[in-house]
N, C-alpha and C. Protein backbone atom coordinates (compact mmCIF):
# COMPACT_ATOMS: atom_id res chain seq x y z
N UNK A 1 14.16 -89.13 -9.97
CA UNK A 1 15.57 -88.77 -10.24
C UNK A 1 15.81 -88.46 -11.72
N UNK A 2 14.61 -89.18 -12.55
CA UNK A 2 14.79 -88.71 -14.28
C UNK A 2 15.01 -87.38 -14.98
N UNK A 3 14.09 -86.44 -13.86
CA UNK A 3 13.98 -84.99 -14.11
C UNK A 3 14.83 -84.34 -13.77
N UNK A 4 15.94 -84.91 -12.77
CA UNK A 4 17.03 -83.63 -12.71
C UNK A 4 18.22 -83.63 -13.80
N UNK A 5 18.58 -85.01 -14.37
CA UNK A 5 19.95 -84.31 -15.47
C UNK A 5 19.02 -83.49 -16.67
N UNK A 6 17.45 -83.70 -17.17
CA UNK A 6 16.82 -83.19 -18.21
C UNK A 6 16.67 -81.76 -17.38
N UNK A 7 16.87 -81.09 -16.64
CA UNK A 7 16.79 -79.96 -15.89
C UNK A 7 17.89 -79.05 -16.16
N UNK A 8 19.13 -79.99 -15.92
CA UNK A 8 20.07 -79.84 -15.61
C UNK A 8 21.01 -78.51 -16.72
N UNK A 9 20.41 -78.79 -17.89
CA UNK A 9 20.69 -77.65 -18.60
C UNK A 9 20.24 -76.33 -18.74
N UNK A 10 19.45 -76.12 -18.10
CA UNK A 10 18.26 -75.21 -18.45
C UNK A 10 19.12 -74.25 -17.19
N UNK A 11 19.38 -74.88 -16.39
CA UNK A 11 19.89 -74.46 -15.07
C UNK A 11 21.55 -73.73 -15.55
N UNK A 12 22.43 -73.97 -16.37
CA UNK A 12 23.80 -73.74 -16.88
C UNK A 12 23.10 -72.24 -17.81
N UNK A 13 22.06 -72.19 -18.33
CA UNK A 13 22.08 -71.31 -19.26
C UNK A 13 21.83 -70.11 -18.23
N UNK A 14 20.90 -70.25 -17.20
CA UNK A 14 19.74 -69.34 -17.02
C UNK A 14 20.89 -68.17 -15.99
N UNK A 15 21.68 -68.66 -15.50
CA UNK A 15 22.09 -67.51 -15.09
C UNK A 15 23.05 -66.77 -15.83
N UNK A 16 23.69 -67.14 -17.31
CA UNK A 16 23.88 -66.52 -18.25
C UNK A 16 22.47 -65.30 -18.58
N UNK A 17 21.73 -65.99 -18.72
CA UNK A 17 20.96 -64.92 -19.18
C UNK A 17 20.34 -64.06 -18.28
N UNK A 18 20.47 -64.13 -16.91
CA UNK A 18 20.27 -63.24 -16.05
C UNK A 18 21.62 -62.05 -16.06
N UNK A 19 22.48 -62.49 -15.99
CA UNK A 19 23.96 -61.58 -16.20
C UNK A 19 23.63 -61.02 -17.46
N UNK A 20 22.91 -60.89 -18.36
CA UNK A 20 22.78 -60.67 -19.44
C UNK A 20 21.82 -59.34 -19.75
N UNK A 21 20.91 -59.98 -19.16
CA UNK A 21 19.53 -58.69 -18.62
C UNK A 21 20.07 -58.02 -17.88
N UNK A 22 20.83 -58.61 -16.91
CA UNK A 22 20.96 -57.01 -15.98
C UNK A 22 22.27 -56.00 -16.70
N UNK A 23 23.34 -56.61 -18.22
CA UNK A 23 23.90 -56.03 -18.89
C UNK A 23 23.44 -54.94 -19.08
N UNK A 24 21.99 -55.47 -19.88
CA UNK A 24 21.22 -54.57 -20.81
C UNK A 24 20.84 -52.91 -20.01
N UNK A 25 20.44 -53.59 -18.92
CA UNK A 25 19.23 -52.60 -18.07
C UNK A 25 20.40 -51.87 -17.45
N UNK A 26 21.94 -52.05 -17.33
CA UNK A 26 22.58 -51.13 -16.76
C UNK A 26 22.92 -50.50 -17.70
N UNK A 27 23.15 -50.32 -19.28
CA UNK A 27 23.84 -49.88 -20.33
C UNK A 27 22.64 -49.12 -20.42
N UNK A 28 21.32 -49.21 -20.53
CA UNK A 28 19.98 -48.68 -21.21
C UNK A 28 19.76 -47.50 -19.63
N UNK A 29 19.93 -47.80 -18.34
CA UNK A 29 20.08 -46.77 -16.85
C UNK A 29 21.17 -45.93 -17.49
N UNK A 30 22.41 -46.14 -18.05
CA UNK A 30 23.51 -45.25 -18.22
C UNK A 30 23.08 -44.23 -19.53
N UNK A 31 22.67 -44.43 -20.22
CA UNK A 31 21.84 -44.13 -21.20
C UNK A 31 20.79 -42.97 -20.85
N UNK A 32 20.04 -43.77 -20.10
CA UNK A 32 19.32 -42.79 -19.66
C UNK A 32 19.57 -41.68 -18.92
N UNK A 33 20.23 -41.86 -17.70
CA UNK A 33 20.84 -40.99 -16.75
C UNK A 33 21.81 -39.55 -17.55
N UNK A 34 22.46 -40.04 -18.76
CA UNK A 34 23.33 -39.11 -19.57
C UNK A 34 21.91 -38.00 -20.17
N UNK A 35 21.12 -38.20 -20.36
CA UNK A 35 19.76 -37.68 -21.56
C UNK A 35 19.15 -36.96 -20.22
N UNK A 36 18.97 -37.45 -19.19
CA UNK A 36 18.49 -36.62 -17.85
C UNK A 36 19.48 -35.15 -17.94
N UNK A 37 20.73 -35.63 -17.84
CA UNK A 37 21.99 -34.33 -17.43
C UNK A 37 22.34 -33.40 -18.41
C-alpha cells in the first residue's frame, strides 16, 4: 500500500503532459498541412 500515495503524483502530472503533446503535434499537423496547400 506504500507505493501508491509515492505514485500518486506522477499520475496528476502525466495526463497534463499528454494534453500537452497532443497540443504540440496538432499545432506542428496545422503547420504542416498550410506548407502542403
Amino acid at each position: 500500500m506504500s507505493a501508491r500515495p509515492q505514485n500518486f503524483g506522477q499520475y496528476q502530472i502525466f495526463p497534463e503532459l499528454i494534453y500537452r503533446i497532443k497540443e504540440t503535434e496538432a499545432i506542428t499537423y496545422k503547420k504542416q498541412k498550410e506548407n502542403w496547400d
